[in-house]
C-alpha atoms as a PDB file:
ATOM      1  CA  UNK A   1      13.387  16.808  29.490  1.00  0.00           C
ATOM      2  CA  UNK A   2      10.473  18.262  31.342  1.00  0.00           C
ATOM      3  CA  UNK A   3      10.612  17.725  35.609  1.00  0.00           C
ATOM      4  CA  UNK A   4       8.346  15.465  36.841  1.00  0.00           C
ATOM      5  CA  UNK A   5       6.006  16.725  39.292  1.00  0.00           C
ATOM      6  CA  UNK A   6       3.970  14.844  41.810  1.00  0.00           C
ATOM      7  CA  UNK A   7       1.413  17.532  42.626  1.00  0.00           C
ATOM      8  CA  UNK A   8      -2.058  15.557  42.628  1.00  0.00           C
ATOM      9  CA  UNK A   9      -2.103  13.645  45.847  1.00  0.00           C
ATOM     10  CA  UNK A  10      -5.042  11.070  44.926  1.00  0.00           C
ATOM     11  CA  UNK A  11      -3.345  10.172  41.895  1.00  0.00           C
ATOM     12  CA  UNK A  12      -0.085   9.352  43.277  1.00  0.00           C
ATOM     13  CA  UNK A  13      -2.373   7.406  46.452  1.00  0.00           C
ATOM     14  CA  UNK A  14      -3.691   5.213  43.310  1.00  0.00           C
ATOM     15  CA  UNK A  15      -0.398   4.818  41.576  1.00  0.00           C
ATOM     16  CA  UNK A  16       2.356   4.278  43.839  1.00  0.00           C
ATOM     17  CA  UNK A  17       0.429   3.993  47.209  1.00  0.00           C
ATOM     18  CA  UNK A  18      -0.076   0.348  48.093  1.00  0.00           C
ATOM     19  CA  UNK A  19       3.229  -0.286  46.142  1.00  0.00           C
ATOM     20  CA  UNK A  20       4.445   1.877  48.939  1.00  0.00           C
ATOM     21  CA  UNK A  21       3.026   0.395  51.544  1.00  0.00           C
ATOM     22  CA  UNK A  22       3.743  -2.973  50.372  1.00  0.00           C
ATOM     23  CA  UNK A  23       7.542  -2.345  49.905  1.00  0.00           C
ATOM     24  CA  UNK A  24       7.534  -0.284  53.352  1.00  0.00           C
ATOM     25  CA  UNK A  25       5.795  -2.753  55.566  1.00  0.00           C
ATOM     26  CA  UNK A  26       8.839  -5.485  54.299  1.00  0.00           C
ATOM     27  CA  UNK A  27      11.213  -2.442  54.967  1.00  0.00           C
ATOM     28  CA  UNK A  28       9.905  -1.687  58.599  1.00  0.00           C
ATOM     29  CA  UNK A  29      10.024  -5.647  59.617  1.00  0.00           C
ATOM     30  CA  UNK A  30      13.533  -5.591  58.293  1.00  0.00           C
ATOM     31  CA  UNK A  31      14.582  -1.860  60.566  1.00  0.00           C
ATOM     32  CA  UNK A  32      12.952  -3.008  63.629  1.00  0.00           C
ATOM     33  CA  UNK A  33      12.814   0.549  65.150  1.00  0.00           C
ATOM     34  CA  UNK A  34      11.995   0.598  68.953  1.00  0.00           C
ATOM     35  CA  UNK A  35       8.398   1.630  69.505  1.00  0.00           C
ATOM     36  CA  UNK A  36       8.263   5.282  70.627  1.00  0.00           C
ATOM     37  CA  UNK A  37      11.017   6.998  68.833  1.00  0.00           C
ATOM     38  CA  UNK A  38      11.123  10.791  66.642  1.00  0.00           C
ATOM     39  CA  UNK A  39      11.071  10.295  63.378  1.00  0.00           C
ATOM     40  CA  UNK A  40      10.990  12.250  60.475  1.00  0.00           C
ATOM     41  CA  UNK A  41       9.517  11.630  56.753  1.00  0.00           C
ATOM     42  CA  UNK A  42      11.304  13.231  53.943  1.00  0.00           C
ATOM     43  CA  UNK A  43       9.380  13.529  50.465  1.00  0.00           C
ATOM     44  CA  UNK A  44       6.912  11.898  52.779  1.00  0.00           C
ATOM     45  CA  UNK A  45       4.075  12.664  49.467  1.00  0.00           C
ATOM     46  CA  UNK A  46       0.737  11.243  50.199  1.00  0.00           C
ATOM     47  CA  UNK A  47       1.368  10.010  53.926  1.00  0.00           C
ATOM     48  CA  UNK A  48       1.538   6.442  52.613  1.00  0.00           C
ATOM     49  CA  UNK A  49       4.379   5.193  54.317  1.00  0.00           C
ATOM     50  CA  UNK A  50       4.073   7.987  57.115  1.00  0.00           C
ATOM     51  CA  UNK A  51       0.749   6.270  58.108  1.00  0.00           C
ATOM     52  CA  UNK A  52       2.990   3.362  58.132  1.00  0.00           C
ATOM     53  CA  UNK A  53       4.959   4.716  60.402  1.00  0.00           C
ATOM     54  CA  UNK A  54       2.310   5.711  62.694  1.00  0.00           C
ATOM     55  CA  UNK A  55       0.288   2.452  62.478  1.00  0.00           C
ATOM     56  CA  UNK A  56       3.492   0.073  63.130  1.00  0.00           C
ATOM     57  CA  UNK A  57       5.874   2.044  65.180  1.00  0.00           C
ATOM     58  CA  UNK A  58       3.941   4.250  68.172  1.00  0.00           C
ATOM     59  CA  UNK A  59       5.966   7.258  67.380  1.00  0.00           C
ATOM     60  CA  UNK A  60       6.880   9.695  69.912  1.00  0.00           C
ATOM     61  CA  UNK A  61       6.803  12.698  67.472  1.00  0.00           C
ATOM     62  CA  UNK A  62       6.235  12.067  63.644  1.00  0.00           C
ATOM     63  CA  UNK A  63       6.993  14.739  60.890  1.00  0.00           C
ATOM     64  CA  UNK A  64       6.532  14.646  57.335  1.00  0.00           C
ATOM     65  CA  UNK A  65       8.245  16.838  54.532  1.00  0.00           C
ATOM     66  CA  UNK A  66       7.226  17.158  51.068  1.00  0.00           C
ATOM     67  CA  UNK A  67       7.939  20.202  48.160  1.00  0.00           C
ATOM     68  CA  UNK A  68       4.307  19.476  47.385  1.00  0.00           C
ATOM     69  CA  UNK A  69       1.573  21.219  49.041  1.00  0.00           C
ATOM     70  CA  UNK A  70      -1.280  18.829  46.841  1.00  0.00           C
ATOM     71  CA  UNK A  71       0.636  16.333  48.022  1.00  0.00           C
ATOM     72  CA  UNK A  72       0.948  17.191  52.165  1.00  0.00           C
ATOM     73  CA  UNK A  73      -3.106  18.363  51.501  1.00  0.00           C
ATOM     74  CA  UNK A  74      -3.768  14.793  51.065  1.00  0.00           C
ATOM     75  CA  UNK A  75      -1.517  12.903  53.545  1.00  0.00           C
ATOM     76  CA  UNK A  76      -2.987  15.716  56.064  1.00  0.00           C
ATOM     77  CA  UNK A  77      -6.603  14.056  55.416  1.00  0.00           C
ATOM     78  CA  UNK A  78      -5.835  10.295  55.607  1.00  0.00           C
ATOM     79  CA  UNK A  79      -7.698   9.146  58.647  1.00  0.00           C
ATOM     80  CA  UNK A  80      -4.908   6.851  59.731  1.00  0.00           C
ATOM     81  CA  UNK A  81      -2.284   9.533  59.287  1.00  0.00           C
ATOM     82  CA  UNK A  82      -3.471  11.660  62.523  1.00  0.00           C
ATOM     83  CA  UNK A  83      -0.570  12.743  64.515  1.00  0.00           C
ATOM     84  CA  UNK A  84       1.675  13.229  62.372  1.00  0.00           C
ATOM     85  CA  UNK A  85       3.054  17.161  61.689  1.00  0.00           C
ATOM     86  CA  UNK A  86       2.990  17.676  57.394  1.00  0.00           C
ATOM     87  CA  UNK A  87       4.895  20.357  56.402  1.00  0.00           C
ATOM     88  CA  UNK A  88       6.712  21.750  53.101  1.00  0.00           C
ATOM     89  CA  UNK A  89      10.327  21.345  53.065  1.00  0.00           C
ATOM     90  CA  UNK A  90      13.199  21.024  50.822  1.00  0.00           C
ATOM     91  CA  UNK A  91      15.301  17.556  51.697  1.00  0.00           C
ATOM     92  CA  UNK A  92      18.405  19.600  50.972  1.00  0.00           C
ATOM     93  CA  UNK A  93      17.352  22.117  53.815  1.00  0.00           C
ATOM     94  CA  UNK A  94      15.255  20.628  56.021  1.00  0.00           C
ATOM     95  CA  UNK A  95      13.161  22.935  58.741  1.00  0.00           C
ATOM     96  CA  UNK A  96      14.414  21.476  61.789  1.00  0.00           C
ATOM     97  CA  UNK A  97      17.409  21.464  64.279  1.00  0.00           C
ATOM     98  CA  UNK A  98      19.879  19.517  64.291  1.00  0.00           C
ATOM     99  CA  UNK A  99      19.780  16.215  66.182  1.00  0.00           C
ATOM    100  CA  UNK A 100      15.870  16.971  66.378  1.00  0.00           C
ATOM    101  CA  UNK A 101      14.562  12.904  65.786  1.00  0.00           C
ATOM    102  CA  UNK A 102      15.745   9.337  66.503  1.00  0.00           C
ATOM    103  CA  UNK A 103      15.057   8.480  63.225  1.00  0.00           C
ATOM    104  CA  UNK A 104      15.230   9.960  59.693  1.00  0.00           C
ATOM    105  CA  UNK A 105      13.718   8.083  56.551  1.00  0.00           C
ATOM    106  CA  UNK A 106      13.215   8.854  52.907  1.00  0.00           C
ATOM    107  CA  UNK A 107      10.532   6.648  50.904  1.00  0.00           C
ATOM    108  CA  UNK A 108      11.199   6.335  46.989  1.00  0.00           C
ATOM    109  CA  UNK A 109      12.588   9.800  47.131  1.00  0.00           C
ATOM    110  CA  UNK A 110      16.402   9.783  46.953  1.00  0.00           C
ATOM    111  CA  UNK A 111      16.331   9.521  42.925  1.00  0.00           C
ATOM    112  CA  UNK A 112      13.829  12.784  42.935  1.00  0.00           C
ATOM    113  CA  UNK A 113      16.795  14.708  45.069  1.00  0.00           C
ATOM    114  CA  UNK A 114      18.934  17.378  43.523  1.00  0.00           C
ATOM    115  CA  UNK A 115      22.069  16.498  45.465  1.00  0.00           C
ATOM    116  CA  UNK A 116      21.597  12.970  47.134  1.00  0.00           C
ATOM    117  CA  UNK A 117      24.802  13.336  49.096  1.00  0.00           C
ATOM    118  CA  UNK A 118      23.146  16.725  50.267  1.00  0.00           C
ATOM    119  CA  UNK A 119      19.771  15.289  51.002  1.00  0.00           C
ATOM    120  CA  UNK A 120      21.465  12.570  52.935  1.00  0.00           C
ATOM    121  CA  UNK A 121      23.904  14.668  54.838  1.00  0.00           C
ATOM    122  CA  UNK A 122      20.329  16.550  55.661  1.00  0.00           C
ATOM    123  CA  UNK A 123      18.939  13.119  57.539  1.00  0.00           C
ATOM    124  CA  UNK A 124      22.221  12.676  59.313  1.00  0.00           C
ATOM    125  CA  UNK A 125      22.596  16.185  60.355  1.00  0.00           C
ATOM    126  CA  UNK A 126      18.481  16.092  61.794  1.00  0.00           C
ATOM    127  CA  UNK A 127      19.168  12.120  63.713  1.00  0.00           C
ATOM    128  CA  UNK A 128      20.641  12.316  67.600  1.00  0.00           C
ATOM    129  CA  UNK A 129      24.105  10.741  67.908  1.00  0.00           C
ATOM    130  CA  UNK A 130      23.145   6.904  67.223  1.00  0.00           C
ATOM    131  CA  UNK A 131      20.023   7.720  65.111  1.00  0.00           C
ATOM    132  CA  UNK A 132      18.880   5.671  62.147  1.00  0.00           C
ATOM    133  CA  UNK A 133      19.119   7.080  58.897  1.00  0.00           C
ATOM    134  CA  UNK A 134      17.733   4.705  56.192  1.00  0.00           C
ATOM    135  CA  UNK A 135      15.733   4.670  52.520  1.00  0.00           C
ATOM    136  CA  UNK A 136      14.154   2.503  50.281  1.00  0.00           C
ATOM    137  CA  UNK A 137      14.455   3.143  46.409  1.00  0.00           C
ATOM    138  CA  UNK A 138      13.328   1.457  43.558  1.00  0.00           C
ATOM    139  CA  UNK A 139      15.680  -0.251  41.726  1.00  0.00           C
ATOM    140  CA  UNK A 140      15.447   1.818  38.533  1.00  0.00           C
ATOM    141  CA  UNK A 141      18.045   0.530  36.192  1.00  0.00           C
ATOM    142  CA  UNK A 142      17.864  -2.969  37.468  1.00  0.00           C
ATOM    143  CA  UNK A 143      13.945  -3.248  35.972  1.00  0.00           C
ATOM    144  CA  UNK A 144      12.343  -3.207  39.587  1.00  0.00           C
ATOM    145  CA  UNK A 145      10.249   0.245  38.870  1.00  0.00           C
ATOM    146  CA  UNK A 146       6.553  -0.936  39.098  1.00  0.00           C
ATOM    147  CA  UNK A 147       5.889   1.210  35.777  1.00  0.00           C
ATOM    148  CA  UNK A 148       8.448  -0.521  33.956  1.00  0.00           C
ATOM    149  CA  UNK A 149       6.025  -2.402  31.978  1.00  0.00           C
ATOM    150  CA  UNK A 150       4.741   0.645  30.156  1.00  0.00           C
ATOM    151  CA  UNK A 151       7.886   2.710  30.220  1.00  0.00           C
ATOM    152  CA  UNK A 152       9.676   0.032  28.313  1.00  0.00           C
ATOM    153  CA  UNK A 153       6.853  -0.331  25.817  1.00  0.00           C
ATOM    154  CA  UNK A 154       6.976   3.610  25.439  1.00  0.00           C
ATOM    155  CA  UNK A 155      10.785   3.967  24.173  1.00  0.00           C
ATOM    156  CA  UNK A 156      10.254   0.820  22.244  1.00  0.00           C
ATOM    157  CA  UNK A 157       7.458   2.857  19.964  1.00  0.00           C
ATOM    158  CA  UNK A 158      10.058   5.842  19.654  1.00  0.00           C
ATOM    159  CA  UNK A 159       8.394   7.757  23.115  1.00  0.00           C
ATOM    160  CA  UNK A 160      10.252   9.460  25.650  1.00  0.00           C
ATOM    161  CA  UNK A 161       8.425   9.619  29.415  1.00  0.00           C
ATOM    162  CA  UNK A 162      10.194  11.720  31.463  1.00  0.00           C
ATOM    163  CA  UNK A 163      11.763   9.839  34.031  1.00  0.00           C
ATOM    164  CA  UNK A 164      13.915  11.060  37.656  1.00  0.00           C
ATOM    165  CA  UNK A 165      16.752  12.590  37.161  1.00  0.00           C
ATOM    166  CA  UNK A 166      19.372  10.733  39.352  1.00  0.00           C
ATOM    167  CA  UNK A 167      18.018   6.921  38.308  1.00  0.00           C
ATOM    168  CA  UNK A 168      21.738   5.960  39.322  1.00  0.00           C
ATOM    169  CA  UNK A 169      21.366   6.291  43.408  1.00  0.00           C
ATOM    170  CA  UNK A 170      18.891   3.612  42.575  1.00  0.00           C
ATOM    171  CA  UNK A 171      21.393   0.968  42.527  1.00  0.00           C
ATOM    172  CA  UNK A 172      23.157  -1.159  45.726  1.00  0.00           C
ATOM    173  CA  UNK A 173      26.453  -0.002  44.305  1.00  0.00           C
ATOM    174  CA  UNK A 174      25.439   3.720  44.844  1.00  0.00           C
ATOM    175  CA  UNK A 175      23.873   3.459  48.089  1.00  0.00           C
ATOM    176  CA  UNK A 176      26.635   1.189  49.404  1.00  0.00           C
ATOM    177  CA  UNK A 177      28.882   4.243  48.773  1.00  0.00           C
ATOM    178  CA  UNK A 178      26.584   7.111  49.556  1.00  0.00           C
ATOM    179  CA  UNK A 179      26.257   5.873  53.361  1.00  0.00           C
ATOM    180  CA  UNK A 180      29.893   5.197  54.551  1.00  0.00           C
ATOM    181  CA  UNK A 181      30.354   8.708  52.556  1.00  0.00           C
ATOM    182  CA  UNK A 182      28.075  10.846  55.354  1.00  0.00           C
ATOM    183  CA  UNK A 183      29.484   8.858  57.964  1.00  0.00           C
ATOM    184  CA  UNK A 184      27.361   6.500  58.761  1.00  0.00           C
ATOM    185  CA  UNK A 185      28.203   3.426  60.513  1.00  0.00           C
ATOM    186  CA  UNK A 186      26.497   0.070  60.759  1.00  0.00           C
ATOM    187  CA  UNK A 187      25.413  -0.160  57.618  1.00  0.00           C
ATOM    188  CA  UNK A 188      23.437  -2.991  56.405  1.00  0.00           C
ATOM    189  CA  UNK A 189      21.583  -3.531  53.084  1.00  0.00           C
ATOM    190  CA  UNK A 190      18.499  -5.430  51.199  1.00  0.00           C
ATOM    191  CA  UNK A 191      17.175  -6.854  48.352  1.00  0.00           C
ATOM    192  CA  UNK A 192      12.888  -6.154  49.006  1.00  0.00           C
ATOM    193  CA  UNK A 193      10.462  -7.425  46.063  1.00  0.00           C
ATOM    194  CA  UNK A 194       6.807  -6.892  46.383  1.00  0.00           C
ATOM    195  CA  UNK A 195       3.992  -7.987  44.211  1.00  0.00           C
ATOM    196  CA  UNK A 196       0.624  -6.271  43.194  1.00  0.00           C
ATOM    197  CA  UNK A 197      -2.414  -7.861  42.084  1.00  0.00           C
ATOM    198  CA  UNK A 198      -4.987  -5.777  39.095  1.00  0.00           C
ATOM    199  CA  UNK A 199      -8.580  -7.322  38.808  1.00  0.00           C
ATOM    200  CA  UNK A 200      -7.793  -7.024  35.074  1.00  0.00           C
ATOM    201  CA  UNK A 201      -5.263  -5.166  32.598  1.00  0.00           C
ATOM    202  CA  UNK A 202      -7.786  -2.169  32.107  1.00  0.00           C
ATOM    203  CA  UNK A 203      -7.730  -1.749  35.764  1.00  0.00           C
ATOM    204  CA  UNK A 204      -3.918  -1.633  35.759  1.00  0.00           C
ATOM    205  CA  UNK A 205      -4.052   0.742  32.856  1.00  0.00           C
ATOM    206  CA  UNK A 206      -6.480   3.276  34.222  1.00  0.00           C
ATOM    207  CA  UNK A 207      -4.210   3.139  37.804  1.00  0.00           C
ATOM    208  CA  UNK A 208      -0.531   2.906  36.484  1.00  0.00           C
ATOM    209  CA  UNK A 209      -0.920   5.568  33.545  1.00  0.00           C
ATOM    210  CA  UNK A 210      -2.209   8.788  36.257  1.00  0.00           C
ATOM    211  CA  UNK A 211       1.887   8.958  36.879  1.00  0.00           C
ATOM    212  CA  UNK A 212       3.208  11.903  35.847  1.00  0.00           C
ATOM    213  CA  UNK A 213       5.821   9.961  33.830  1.00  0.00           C
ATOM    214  CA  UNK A 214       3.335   8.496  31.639  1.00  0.00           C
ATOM    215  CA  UNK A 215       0.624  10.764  31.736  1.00  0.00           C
ATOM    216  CA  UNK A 216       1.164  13.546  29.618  1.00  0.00           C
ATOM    217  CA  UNK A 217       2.414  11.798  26.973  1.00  0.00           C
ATOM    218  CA  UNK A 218      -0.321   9.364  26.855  1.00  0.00           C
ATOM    219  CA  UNK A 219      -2.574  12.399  26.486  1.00  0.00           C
ATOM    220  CA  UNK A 220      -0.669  14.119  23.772  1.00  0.00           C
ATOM    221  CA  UNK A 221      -0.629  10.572  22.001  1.00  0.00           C
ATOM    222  CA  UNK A 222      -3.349   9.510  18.565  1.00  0.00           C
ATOM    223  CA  UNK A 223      -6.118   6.954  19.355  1.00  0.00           C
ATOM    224  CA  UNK A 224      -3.974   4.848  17.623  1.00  0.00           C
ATOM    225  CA  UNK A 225      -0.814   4.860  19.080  1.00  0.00           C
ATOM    226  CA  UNK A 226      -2.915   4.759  22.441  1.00  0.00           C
ATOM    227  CA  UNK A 227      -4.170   1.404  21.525  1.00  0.00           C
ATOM    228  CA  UNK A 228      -0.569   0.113  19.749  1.00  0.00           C
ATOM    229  CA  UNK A 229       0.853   0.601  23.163  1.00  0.00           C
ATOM    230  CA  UNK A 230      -1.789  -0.958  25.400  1.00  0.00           C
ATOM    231  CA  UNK A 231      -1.483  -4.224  22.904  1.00  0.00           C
ATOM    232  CA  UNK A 232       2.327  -4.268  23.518  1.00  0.00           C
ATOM    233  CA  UNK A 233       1.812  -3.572  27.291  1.00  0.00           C
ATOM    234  CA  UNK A 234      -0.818  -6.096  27.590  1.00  0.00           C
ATOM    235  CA  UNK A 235       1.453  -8.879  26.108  1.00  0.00           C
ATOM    236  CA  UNK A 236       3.898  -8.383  28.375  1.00  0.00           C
ATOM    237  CA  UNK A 237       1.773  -9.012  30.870  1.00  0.00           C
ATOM    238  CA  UNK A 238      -0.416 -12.148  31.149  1.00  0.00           C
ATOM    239  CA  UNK A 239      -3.298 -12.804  32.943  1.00  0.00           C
ATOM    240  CA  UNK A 240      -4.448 -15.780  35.137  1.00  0.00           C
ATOM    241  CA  UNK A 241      -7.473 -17.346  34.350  1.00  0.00           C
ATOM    242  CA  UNK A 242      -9.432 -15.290  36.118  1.00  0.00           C
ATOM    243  CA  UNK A 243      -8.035 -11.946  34.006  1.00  0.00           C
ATOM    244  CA  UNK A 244      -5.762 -11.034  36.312  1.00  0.00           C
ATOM    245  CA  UNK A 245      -2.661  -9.239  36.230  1.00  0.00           C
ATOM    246  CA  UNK A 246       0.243  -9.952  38.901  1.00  0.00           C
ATOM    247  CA  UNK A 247       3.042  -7.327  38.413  1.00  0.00           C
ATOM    248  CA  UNK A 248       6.336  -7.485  40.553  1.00  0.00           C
ATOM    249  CA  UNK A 249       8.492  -4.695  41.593  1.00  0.00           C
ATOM    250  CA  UNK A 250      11.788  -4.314  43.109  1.00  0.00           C
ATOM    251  CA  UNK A 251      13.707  -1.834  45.916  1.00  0.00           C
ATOM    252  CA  UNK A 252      16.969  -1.558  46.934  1.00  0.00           C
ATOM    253  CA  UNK A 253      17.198  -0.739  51.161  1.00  0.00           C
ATOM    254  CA  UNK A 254      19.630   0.580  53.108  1.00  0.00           C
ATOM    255  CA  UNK A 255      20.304   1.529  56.446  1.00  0.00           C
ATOM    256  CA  UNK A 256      22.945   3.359  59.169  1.00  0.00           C
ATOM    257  CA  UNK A 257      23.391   4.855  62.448  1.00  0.00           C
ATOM    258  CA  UNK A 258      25.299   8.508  63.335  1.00  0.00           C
ATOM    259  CA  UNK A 259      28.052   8.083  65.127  1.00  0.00           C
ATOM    260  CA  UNK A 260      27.425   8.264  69.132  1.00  0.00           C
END
């Protein structure tokens, strides 16, 4: 199965970035970080949730990490992300020092991670004594990924999107097991489900089908299986009176402090 690759940062600001900052506005309420603390943003993509960051939390020192330079290239030009550092990094290695923030947070990333007990062990090595190391993920195998809709649709019809490769860190099960395991203490967990809006289904077809997952294959698909798998997508998904489409998706959150 091919890797997926989020290299086009516009696209992934119109797919996945006000499910982002919908899910990571619920998931900042529910941290409430003191005001004026370092934090780092690992797989930090289009700066969605880093401008959340910025916007919500009056960071001291704010640095983002991504593999993709498209990706950083955007986050470095949204207006509300100024201040922030954006820099390419590995979440397996990352660039800095140990004990170098307060805080250390990974946004719908962990399932994209080689070795999540590596990447994680990478956030608690970078936090102070007492940090906060915390992610959100979308809950994968549990039906809470906002493309599910399509995806499902896809393997119905015999087609095979390429989808992360470690889909089972997703769960609460995994991540309850992943924190205690790099030592973290204080652990505490949620359920967060967020809700987006379309004008009307063509409008959530032209956004949600620019992810990589679906792309490609959508392109290398006839006219007519094009249009066999909007009809099944559309019926799964019905419209208020005023054509709109309401779509729900679902993230598993979890957080910890390094021992002091």
């Amino acid at each position: 199965m091919p890797e997926l690759r989020f290299d086009d940062g516009a696209a992934s600001e119109q797919v996945m970035g006000v499910w982002s900052r919908s899910v990571g506005e619920v998931f900042l309420d529910w941290l409430r970080p003191a005001q004026g603390l370092r934090w780092i943003d690992v797989g930090c993509g289009s700066g969605a949730f880093t401008e959340l960051i910025l916007a919500r939390c009056a960071p001291s020192d704010l640095q983002g990490t991504d593999p993709s330079e498209g990706q950083l290239a955007f986050a470095r030009s949204r207006p509300g992300a100024r201040g922030a550092v954006f820099q390419t990094g590995d979440a397996m290695a990352l660039p800095f020092a140990t004990a170098s923030f307060d805080a250390a947070v990974m946004a719908l990333v962990l399932v994209f991670v080689p070795d999540p007990s590596k990447g994680i062990a990478e956030l608690v090595r970078v936090v102070r004594p007492g940090g906060l190391v915390a992610t959100y993920m979308w809950d994968m195998l549990g039906g809470g990924f906002p493309l599910d809709p399509i995806l499902d649709e896809m393997h119905a019809i015999g087609l095979s999107p390429t989808r992360p490769p470690r889909m089972e860190v997703s769960t609460l099960a995994a991540l309850q097991k992943l924190w205690p395991a790099a030592g973290l203490q204080q652990i505490e967990t949620r359920e967060i489900t967020v809700q987006r809006t379309f004008r009307d289904f063509d409008e959530f077809w032209n956004v949600e089908t620019k992810a990589p997952s679906t792309a490609p294959v959508i392109a290398a698909m006839p006219a007519a299986d094009v249009a066999q798998l909007m009809q099944r997508v559309r019926a799964r998904l019905p419209a208020d009176t005023d054509g709109r489409i309401t779509c729900s998706a679902r993230a598993h959150a979890i957080s910890g402090r390094k021992p002091g």
